[in-house]
C-alpha atoms as a PDB file:
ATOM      1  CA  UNK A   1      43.004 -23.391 -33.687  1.00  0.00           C
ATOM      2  CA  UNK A   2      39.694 -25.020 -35.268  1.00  0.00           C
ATOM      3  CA  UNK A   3      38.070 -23.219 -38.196  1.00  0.00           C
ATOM      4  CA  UNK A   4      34.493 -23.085 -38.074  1.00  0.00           C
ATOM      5  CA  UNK A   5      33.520 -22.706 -41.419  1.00  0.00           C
ATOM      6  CA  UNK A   6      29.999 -20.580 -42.319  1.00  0.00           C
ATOM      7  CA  UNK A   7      28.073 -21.993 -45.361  1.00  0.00           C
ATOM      8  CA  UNK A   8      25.052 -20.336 -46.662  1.00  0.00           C
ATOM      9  CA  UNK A   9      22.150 -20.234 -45.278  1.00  0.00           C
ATOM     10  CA  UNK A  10      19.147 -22.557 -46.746  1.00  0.00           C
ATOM     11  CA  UNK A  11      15.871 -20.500 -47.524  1.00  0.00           C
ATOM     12  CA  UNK A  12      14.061 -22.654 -45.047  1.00  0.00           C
ATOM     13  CA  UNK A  13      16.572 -21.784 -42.375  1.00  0.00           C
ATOM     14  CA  UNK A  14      16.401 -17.846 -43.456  1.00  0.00           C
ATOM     15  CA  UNK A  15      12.785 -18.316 -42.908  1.00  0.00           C
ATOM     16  CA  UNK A  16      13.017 -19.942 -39.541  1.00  0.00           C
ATOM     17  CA  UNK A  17      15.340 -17.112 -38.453  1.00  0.00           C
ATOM     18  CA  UNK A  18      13.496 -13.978 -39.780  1.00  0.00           C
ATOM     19  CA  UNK A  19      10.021 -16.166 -38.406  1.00  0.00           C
ATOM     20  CA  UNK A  20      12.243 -16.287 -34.537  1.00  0.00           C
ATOM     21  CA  UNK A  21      13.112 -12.463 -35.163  1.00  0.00           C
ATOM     22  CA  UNK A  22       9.757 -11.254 -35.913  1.00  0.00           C
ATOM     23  CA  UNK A  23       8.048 -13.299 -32.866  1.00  0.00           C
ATOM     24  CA  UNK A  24      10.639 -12.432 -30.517  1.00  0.00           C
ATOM     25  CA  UNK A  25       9.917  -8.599 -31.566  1.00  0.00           C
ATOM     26  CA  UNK A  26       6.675  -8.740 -30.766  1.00  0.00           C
ATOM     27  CA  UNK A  27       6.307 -10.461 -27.798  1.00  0.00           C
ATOM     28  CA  UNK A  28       8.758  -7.588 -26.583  1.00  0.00           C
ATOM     29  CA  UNK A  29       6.256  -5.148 -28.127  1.00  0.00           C
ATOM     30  CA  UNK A  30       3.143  -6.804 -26.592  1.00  0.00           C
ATOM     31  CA  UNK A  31       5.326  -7.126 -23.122  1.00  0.00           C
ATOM     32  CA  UNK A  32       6.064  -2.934 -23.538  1.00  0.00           C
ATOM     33  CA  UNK A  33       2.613  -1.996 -24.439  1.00  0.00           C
ATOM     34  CA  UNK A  34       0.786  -3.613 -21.366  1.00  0.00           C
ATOM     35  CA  UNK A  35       3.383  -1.747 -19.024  1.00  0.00           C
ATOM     36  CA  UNK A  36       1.971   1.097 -16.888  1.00  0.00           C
ATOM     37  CA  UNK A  37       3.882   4.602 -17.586  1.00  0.00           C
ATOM     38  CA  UNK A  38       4.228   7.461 -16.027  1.00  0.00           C
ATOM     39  CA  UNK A  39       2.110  10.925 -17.039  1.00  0.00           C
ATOM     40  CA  UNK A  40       5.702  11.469 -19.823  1.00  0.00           C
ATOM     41  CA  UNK A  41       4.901   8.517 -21.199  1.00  0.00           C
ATOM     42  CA  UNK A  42       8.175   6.580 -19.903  1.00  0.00           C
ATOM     43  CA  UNK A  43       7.537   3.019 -18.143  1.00  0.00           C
ATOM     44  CA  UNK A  44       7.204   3.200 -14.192  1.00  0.00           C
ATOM     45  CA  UNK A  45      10.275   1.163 -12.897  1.00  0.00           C
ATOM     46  CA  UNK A  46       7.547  -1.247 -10.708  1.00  0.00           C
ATOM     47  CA  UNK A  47       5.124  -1.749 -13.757  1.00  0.00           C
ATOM     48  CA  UNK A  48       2.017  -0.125 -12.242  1.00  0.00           C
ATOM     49  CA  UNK A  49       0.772   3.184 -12.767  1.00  0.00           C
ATOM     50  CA  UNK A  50       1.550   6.556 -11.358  1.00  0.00           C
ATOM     51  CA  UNK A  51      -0.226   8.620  -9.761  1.00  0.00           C
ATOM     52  CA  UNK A  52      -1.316   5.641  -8.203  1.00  0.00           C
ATOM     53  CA  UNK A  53      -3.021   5.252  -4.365  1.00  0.00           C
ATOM     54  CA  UNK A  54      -1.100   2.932  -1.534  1.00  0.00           C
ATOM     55  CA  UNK A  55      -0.919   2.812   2.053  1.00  0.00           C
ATOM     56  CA  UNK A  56       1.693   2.871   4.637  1.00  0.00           C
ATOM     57  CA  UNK A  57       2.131  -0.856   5.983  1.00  0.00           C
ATOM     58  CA  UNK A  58       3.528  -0.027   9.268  1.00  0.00           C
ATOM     59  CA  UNK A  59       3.084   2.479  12.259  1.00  0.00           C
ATOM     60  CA  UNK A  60       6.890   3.753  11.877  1.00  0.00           C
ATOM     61  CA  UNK A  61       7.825   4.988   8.136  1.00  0.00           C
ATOM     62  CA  UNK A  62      10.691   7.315   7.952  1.00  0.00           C
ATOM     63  CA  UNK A  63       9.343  10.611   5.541  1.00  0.00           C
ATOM     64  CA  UNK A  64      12.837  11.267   3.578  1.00  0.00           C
ATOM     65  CA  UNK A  65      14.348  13.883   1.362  1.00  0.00           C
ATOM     66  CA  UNK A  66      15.378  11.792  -1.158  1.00  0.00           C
ATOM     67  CA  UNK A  67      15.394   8.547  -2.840  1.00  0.00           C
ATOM     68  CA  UNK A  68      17.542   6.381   0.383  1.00  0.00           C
ATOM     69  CA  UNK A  69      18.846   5.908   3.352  1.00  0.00           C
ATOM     70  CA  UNK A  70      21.725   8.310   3.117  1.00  0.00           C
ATOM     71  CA  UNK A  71      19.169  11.081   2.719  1.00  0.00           C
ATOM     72  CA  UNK A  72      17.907  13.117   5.645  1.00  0.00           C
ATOM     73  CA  UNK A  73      14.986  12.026   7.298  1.00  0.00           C
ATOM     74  CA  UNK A  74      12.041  15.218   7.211  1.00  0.00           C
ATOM     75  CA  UNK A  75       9.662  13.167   9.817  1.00  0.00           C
ATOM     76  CA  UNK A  76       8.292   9.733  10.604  1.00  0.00           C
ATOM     77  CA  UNK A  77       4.452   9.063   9.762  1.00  0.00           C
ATOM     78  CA  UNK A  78       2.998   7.066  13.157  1.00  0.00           C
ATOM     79  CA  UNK A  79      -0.234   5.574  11.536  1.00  0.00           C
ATOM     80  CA  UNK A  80      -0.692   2.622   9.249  1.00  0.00           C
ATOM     81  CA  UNK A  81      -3.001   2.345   6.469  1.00  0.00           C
ATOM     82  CA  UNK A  82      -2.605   5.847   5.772  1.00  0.00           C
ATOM     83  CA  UNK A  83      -3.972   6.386   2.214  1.00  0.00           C
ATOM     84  CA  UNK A  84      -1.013   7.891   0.288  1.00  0.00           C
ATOM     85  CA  UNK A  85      -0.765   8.834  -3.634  1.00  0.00           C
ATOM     86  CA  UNK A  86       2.968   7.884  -5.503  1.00  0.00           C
ATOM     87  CA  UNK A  87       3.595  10.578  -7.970  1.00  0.00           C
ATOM     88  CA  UNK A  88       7.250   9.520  -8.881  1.00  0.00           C
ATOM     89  CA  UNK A  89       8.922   6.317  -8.443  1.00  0.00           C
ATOM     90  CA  UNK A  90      12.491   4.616  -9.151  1.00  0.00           C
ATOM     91  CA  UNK A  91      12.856   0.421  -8.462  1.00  0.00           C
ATOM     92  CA  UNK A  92      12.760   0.551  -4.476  1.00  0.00           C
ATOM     93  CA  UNK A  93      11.485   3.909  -3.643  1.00  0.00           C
ATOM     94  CA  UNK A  94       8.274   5.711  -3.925  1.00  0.00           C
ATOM     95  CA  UNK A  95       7.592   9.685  -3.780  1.00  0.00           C
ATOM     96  CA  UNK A  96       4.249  10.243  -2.046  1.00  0.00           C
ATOM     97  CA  UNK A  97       1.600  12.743  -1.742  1.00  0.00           C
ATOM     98  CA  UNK A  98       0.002  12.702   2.178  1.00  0.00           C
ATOM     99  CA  UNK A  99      -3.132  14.166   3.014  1.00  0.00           C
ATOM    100  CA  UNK A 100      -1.565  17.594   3.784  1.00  0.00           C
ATOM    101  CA  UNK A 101       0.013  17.926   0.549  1.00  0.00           C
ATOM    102  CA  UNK A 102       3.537  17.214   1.787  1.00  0.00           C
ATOM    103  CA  UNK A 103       5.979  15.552  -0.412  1.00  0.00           C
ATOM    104  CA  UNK A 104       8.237  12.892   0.376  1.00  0.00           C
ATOM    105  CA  UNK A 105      10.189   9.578  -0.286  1.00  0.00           C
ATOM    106  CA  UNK A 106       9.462   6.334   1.435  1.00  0.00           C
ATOM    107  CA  UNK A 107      11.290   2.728   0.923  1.00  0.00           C
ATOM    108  CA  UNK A 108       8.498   0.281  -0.917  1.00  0.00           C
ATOM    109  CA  UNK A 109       8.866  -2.069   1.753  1.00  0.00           C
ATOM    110  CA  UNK A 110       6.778   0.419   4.311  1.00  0.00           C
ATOM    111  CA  UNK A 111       4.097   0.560   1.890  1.00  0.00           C
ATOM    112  CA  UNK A 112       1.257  -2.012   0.553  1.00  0.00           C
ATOM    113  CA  UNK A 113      -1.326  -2.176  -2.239  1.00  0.00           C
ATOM    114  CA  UNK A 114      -4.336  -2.571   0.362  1.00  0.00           C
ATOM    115  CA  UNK A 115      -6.341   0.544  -0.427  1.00  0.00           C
ATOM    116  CA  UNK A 116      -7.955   2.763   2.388  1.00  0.00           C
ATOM    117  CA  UNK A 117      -9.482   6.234   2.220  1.00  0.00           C
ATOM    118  CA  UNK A 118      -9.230   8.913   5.171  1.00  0.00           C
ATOM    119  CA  UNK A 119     -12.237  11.497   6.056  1.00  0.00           C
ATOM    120  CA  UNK A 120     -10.332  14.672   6.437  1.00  0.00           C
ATOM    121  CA  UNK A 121     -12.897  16.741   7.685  1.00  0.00           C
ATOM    122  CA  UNK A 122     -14.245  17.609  11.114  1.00  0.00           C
ATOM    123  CA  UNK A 123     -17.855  16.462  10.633  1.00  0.00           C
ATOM    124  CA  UNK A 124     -18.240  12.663  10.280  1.00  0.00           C
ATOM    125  CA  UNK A 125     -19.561  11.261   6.737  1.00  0.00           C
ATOM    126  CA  UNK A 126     -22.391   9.136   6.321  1.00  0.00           C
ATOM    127  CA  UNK A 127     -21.918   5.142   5.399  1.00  0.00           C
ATOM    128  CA  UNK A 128     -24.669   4.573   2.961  1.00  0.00           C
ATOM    129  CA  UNK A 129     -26.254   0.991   2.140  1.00  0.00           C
ATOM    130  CA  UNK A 130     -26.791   1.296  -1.332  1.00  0.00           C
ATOM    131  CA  UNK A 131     -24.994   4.258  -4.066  1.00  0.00           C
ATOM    132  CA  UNK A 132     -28.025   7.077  -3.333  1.00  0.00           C
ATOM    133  CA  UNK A 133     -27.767   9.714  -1.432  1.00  0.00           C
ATOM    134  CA  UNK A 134     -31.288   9.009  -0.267  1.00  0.00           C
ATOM    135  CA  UNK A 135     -30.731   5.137   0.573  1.00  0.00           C
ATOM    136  CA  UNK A 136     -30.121   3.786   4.663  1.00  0.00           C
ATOM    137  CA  UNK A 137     -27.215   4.880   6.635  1.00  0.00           C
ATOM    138  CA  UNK A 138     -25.378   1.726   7.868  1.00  0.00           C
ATOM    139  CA  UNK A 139     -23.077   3.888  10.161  1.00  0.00           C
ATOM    140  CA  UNK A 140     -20.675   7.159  10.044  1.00  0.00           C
ATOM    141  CA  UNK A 141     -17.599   7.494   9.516  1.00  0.00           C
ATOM    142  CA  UNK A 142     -15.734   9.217  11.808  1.00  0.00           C
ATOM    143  CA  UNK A 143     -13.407  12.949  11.754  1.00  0.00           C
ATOM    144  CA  UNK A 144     -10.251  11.698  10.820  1.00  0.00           C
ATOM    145  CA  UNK A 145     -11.154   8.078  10.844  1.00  0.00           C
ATOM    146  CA  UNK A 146      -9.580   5.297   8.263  1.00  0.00           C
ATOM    147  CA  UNK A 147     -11.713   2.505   6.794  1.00  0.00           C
ATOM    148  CA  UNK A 148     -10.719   0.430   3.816  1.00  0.00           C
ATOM    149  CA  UNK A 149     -12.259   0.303   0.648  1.00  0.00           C
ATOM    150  CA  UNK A 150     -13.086  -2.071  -1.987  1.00  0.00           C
ATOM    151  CA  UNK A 151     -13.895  -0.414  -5.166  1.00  0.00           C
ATOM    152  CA  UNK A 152     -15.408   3.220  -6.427  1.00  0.00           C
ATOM    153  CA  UNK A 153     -17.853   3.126  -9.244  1.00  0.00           C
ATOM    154  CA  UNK A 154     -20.422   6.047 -10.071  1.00  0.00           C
ATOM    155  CA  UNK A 155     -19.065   9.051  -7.744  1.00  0.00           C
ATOM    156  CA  UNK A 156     -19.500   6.254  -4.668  1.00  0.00           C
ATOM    157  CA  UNK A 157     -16.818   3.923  -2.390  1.00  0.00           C
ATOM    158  CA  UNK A 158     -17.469   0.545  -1.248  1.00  0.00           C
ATOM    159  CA  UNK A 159     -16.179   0.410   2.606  1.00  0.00           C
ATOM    160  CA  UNK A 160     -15.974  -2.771   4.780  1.00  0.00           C
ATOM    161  CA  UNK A 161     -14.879  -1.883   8.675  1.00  0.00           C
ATOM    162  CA  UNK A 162     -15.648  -5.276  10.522  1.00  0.00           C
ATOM    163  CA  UNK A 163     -19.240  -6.442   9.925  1.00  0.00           C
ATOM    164  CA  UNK A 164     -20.553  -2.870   8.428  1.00  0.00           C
ATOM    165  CA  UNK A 165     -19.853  -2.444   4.754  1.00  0.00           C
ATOM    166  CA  UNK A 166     -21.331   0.415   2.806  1.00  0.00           C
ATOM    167  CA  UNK A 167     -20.451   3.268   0.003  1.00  0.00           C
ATOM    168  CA  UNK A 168     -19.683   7.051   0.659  1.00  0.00           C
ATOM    169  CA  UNK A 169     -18.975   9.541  -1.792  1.00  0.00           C
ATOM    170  CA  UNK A 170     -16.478   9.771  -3.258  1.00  0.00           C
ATOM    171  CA  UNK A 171     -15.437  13.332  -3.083  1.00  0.00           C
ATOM    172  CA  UNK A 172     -15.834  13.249   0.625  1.00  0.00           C
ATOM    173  CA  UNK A 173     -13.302  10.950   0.908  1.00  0.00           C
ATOM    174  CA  UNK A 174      -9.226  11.382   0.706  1.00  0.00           C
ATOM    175  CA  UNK A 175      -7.763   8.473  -0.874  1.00  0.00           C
ATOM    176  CA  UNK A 176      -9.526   8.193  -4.401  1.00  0.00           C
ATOM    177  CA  UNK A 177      -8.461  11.470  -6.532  1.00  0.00           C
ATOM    178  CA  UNK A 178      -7.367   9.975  -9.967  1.00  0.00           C
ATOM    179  CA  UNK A 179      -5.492  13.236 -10.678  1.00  0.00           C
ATOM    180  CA  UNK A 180      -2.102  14.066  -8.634  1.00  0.00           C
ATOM    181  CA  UNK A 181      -2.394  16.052  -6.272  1.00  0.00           C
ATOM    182  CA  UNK A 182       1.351  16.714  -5.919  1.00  0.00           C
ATOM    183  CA  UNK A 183       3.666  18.118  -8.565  1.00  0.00           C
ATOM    184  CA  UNK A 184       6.017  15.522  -9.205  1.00  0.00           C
ATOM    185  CA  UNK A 185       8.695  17.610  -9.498  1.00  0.00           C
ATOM    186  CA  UNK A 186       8.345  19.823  -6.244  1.00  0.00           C
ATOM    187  CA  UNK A 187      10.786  19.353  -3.976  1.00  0.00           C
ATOM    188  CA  UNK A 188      10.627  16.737  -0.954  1.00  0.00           C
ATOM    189  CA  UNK A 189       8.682  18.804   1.921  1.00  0.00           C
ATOM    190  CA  UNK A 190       5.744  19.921   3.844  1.00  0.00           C
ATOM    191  CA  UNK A 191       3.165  20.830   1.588  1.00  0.00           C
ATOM    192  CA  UNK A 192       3.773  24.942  -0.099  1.00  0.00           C
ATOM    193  CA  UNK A 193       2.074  27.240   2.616  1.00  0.00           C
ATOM    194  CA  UNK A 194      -0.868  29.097   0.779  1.00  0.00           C
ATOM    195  CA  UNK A 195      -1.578  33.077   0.307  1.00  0.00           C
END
């Protein structure tokens, strides 16, 4: 058996070490801090915030109970680019708020980061050519209809459908709320029936 025999340490090696320790500390630290975390403070397992809007990617994503596949399937959403909110997350699944309120988990691969917003009302909204509620209408956006978005600033939403691009308000529209809108905690489910 070899001996490996440990001699003191130099000051100028103590120095490097304590020098490697410290940078190797913060650059964890720095790393940490620029992580997104969840409303308890914790880090979200994906690194981006929650709540946080998304979209379902394709035109079949299973609505499930529970965080995968061996958990019961509730329904299956049929319409892609449907503005969702993640309230809760772990690495491949995400909890989601839909427009109804309704609770549920979905695998991350059904979803993307392409943001849309949804006009849940019967009455169609007004596509406005400037952030005034006095300036042109470029078109209207239908009951029910999805358009993508580029950006909200000042109570308004940037849409682009094809050649027509144009802000609504942002109120109006479901896909923008920076508040959940879902308890985090509820249960997987249609949305709690009110009095």
């Amino acid at each position: 058996m070899e001996r490996v025999s440990s001699s003191p340490l130099t000051q100028g090696q103590r120095g490097r070490r304590i020098a490697g320790a410290t940078a190797a500390a913060l650059c964890l630290f720095v790393m940490l801090s620029g992580q997104a975390v969840r409303p308890d403070g914790r880090p979200t397992p994906s690194s981006y915030p929650v709540p946080r809007w998304i979209t379902l990617k394709a035109d079949e994503v299973h609505a499930r109970k529970g965080p995968g596949l061996d958990h019961q399937i509730l329904w299956t959403y049929q319409v892609a680019g449907l503005p969702v909110q993640v309230v809760a997350e772990t690495f491949e699944w995400r909890k989601i708020c839909d427009p109804e309120g309704s609770l549920v988990w979905v695998h991350r691969s059904t979803t993307s980061g392409r943001r849309t917003v949804l006009n849940r009302g019967d009455a169609a909204i007004e596509v406005r050519s400037a952030r005034r509620d006095d300036a042109g209408i470029r078109a209207r956006l239908s009951p029910h209809a999805l358009v993508p978005i580029t950006d909200c600033e000042e109570g308004w939403c940037e849409v682009r459908s094809g050649r027509v691009r144009g802000w609504v308000r942002e109120a109006s529209v479901f896909g923008t709320q920076a508040s959940p809108l879902c308890e985090a905690n509820r249960p997987a489910g249609p949305a709690p029936r009110r009095r």
